[in-house]
Protein backbone atom coordinates (compact mmCIF):
# COMPACT_ATOMS: atom_id res chain seq x y z
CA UNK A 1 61.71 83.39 -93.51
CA UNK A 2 62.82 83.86 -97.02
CA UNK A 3 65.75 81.75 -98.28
CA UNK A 4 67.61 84.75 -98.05
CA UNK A 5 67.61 87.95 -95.98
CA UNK A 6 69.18 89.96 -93.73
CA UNK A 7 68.34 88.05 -90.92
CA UNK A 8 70.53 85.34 -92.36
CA UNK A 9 73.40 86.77 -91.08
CA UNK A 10 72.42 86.60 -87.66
CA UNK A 11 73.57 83.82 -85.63
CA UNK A 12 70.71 84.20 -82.82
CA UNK A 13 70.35 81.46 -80.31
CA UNK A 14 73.37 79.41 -81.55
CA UNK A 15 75.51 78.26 -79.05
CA UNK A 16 79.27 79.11 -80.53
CA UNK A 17 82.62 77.73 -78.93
CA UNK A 18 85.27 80.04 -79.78
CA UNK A 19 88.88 78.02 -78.35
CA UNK A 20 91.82 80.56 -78.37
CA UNK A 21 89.44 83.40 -77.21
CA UNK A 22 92.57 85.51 -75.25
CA UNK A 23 94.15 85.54 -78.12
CA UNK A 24 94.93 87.00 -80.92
CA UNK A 25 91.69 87.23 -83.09
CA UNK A 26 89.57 85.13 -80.92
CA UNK A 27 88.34 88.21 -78.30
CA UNK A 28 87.07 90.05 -81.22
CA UNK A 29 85.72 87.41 -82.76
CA UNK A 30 84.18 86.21 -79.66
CA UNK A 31 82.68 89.65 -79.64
CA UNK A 32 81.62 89.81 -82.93
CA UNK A 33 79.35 86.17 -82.58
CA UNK A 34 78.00 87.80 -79.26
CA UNK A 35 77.18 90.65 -80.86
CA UNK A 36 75.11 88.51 -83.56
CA UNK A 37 73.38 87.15 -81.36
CA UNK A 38 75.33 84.10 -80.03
CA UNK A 39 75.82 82.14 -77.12
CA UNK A 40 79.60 82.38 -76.74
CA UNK A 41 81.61 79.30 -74.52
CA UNK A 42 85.19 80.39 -74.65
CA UNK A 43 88.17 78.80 -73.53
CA UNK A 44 92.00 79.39 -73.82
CA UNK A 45 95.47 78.95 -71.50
CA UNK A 46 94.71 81.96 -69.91
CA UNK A 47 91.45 83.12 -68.86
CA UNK A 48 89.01 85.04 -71.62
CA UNK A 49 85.73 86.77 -71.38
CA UNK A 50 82.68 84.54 -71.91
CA UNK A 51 79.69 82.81 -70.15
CA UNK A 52 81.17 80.34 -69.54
CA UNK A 53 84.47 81.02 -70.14
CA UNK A 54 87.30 78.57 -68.95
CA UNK A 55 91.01 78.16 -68.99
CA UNK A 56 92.37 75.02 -70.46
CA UNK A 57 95.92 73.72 -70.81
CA UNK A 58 95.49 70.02 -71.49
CA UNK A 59 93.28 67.76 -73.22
CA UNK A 60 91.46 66.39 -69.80
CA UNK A 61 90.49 70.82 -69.36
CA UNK A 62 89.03 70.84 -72.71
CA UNK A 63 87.01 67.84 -71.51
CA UNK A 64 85.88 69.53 -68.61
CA UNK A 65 84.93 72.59 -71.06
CA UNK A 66 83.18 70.60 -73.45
CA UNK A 67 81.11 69.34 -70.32
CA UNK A 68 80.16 72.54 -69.46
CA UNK A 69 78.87 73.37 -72.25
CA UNK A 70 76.63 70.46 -72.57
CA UNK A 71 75.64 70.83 -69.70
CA UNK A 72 74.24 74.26 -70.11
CA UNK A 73 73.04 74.03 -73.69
CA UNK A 74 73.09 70.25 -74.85
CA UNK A 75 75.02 71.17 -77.83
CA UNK A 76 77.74 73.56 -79.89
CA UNK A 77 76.08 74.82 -83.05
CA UNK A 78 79.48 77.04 -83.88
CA UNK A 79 83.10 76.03 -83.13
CA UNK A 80 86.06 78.65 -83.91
CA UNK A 81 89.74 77.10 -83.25
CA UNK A 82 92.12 80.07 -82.86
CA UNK A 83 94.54 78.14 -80.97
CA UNK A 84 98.24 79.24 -81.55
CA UNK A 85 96.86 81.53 -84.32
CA UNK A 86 99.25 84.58 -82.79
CA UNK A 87 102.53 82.66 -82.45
CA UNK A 88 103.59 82.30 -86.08
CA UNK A 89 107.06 80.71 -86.41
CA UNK A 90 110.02 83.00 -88.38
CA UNK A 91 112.57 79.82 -88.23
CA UNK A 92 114.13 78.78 -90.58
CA UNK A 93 114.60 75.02 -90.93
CA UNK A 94 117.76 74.70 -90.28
CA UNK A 95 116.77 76.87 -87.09
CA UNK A 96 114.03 75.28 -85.52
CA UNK A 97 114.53 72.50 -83.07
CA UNK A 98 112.98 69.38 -82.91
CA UNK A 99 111.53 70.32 -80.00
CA UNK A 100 110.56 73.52 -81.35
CA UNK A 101 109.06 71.80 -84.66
CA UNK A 102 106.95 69.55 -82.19
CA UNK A 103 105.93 72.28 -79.92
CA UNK A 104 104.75 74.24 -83.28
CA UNK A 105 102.96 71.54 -84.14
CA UNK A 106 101.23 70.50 -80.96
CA UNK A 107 100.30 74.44 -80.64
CA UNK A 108 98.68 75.07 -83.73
CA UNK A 109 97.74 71.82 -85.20
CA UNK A 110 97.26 68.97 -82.43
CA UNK A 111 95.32 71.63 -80.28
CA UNK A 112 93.00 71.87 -82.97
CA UNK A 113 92.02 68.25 -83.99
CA UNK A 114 91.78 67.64 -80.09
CA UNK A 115 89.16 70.70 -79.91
CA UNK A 116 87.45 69.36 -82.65
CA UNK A 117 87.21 65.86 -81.56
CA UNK A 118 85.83 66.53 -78.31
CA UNK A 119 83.04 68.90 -79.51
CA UNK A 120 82.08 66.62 -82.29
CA UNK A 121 79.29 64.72 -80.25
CA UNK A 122 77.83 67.45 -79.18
CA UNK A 123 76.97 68.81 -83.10
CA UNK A 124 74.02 68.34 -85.00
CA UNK A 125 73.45 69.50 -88.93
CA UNK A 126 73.55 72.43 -89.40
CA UNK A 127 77.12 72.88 -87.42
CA UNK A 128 80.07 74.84 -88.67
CA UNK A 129 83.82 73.88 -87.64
CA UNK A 130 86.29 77.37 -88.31
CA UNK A 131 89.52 77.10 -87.94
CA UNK A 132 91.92 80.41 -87.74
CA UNK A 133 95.03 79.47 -89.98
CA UNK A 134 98.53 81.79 -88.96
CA UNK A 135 99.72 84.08 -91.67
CA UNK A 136 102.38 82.54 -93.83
CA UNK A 137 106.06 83.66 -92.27
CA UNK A 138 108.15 81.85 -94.70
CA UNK A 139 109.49 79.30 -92.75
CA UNK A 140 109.22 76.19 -94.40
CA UNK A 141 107.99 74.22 -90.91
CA UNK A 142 105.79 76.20 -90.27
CA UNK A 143 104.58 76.51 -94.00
CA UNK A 144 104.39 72.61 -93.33
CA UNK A 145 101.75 73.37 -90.28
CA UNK A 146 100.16 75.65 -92.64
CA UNK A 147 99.78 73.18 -95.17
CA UNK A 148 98.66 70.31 -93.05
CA UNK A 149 95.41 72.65 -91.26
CA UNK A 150 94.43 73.41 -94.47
CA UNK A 151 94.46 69.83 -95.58
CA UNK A 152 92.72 68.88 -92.60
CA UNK A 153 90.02 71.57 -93.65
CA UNK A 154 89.68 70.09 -96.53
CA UNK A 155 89.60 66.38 -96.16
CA UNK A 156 87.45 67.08 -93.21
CA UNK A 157 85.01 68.52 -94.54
CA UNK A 158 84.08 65.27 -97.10
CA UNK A 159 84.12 63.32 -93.87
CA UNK A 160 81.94 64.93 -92.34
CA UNK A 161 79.60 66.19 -94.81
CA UNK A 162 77.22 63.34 -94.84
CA UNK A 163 76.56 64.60 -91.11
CA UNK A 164 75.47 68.03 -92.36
CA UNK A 165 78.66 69.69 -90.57
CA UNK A 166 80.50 72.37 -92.27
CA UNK A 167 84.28 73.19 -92.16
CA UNK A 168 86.16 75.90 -93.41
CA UNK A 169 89.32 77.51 -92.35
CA UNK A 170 90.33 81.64 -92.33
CA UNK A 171 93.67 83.56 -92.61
CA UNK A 172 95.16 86.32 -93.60
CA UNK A 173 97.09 86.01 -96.77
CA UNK A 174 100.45 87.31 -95.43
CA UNK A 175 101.36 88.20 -91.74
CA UNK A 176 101.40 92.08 -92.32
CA UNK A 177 98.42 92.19 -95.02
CA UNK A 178 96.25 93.53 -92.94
CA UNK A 179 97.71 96.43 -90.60
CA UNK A 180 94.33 98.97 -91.03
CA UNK A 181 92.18 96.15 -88.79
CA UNK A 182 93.55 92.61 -88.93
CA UNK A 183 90.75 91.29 -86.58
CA UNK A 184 88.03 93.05 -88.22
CA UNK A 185 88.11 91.33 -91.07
CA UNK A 186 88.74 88.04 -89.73
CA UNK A 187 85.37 88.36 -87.45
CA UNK A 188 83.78 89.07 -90.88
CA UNK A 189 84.88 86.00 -92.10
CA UNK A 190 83.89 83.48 -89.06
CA UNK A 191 81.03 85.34 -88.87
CA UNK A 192 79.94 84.34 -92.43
CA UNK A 193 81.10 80.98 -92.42
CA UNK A 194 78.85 80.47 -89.52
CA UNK A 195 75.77 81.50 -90.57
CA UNK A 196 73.09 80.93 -92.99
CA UNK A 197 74.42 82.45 -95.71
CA UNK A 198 77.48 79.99 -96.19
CA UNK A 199 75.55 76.91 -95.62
CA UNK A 200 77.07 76.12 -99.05
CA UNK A 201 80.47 76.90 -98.40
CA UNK A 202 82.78 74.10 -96.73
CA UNK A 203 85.79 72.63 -97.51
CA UNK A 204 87.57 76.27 -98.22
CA UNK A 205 90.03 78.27 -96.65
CA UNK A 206 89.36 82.46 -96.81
CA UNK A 207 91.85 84.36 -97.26
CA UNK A 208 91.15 87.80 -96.06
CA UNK A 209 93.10 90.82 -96.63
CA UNK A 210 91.99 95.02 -95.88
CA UNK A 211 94.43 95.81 -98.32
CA UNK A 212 97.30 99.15 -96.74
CA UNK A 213 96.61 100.93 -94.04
CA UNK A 214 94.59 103.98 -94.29
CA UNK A 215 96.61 107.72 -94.66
């Protein structure tokens, strides 16, 4: 095949874990990946479409996940974290609890270095890592959470570069920028950091926005 083509976008055989796929953008982009041609494994706290498709609300569920998946296809070419990606936080600091500041985090930041940690032995070179980033609220904790997945995208990505693994975050650039089809062009984004055509690209966070609704 040529070095580039239109099969290139296609993600055909690859076996893609999409975590957070009841939520928010993760059925749509769970569709999208099927619809390229992917094997999708989804998982979330409440039940979503997939083959296999699991619900997990602890770290010893995603374990059980991950096993499932190995045991079916021996590896995870594709791994989308969408976890928490719908619950953006409109506190201000002086509102949020510490409770509430650790439950922010845990949802949207500990979920994801947990996913990622347990699906990390089961990819090869070639892998990508996507992680779906909330829109920005304003709240400086949450900002904070904001802040620290895109670091991890970041810093992640040298470490595990030398493994031929990709990692790049998506979101959209504010939490109303995209009221015409905010999961459309999310999808568009995973789906092109996970396929041939961004083997390149890692290290970066997308920031996607359709622009006003249509009249």
């Amino acid at each position: 095949m040529a070095a580039l083509s239109p099969d290139s976008i296609l993600l055909t055989g690859r076996v893609a874990v999409v975590a957070g796929a009841a939520r928010g953008a993760g059925p749509a982009i769970a569709e999208a990946f099927a619809a390229f041609g992917a094997h999708v494994a989804a998982c979330d706290r409440d039940k979503p479409h997939g083959e296999p498709a699991m619900t997990v609300r602890d770290q010893v569920a995603v374990e059980v996940f991950a096993e499932a998946v190995r045991e079916r296809w021996g590896r995870v070419d594709v791994l989308v974290n969408n976890q928490g990606s719908a619950d953006a936080s409109h506190e201000g600091f002086a509102g949020i609890s510490p409770r509430g500041e650790r439950l922010l985090f845990e949802e949207h930041f500990t979920q994801v270095t947990g996913m990622i940690r347990t699906m990390l032995p089961l990819m090869r070179p070639g892998a990508s890592i996507v992680t779906v980033v909330p829109p920005e609220t304003g709240a400086p904790v949450h900002a904070a959470m904001r802040a620290a997945l895109e670091s991890l995208t970041r810093t992640l990505a040298a470490e595990l570069a030398p493994r031929g693994i990709r990692v790049n975050a998506i979101t959209p650039r504010t939490e109303n920028a995209n009221p015409r089809a905010p999961d459309e062009s999310l999808c568009g984004a995973a789906v092109f950091l996970a396929g041939d055509l961004a083997t390149s690209v890692t290290g970066t966070t997308v920031r996607v926005d359709a622009g006003p609704a249509a009249t």
